[in-house]
Protein backbone atom coordinates (compact mmCIF):
# COMPACT_ATOMS: atom_id res chain seq x y z
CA UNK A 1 -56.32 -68.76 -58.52
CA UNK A 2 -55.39 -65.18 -58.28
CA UNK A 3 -58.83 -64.25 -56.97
CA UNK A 4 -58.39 -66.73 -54.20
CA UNK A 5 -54.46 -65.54 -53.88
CA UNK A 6 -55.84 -62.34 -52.84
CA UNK A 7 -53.87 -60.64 -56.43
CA UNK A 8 -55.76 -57.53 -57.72
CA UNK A 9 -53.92 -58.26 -61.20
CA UNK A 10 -55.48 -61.09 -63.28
CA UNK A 11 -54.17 -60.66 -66.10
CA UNK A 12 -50.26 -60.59 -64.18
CA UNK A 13 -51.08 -61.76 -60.89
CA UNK A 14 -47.63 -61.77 -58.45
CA UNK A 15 -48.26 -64.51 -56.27
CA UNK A 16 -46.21 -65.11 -53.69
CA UNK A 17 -45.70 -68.40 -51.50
CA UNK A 18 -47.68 -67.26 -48.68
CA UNK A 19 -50.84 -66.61 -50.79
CA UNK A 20 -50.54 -69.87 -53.20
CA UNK A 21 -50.70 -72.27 -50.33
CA UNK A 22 -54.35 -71.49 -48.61
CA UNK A 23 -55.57 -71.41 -52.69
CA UNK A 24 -54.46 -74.75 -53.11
CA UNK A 25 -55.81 -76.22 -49.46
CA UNK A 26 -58.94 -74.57 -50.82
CA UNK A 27 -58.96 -76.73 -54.38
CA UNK A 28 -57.64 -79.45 -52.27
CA UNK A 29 -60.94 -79.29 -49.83
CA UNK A 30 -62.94 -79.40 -52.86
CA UNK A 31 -61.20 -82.04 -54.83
CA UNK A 32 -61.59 -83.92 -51.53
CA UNK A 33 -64.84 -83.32 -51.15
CA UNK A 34 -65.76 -84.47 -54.45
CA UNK A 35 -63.86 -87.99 -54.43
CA UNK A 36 -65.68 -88.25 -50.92
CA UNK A 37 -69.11 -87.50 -52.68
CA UNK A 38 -68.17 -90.32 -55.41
CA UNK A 39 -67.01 -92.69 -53.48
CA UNK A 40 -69.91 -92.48 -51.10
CA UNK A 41 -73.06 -91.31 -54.01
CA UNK A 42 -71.54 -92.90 -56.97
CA UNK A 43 -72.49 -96.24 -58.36
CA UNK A 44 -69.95 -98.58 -60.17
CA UNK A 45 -70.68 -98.83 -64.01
CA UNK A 46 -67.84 -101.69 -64.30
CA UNK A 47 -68.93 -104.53 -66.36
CA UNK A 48 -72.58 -102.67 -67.20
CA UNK A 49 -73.46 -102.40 -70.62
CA UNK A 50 -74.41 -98.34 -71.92
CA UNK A 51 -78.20 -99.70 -72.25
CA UNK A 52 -77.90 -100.59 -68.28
CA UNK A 53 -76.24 -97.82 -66.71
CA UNK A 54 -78.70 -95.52 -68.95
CA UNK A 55 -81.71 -97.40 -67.45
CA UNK A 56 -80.32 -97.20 -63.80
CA UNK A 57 -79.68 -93.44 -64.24
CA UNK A 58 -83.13 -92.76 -65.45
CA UNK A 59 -85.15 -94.71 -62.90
CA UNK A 60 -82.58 -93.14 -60.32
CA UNK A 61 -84.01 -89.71 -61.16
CA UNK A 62 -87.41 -90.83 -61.35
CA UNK A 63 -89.56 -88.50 -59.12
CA UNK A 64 -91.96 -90.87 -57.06
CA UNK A 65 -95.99 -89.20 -56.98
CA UNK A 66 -96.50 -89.19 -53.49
CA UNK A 67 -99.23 -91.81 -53.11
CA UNK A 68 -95.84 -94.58 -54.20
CA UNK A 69 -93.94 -95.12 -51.17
């Protein structure tokens, strides 16, 4: 945070207001981002046993040879 703040001091950093809020609109971007990218990517394990959701996550990274379409 005190990299993004703009503070020289890590170990001490004196952030002020002004510098905190653009470091968290930056986390918040990226915790946004993220719920987008599982709510949009994700699948829903609910009411999958562990045996299932392995077996969907390991055919789901399966690399097709090219001659399978």
């Amino acid at each position: 945070m005190a990299v993004i703040a703009g503070s020289s001091n890590l170990v001490s950093p004196k952030a002020t207001l002004d510098a905190l809020v653009p470091a968290m609109n930056y986390f918040g971007f990226w915790f946004v981002l993220a719920a987008l990218a599982a709510w949009f990517l994700g699948f829903e394990p609910r009411g999958r046993t562990i045996q299932e959701i392995d077996g969907h996550l390991r055919g789901s990274m399966r690399v097709k040879p090219s001659w399978e379409c």
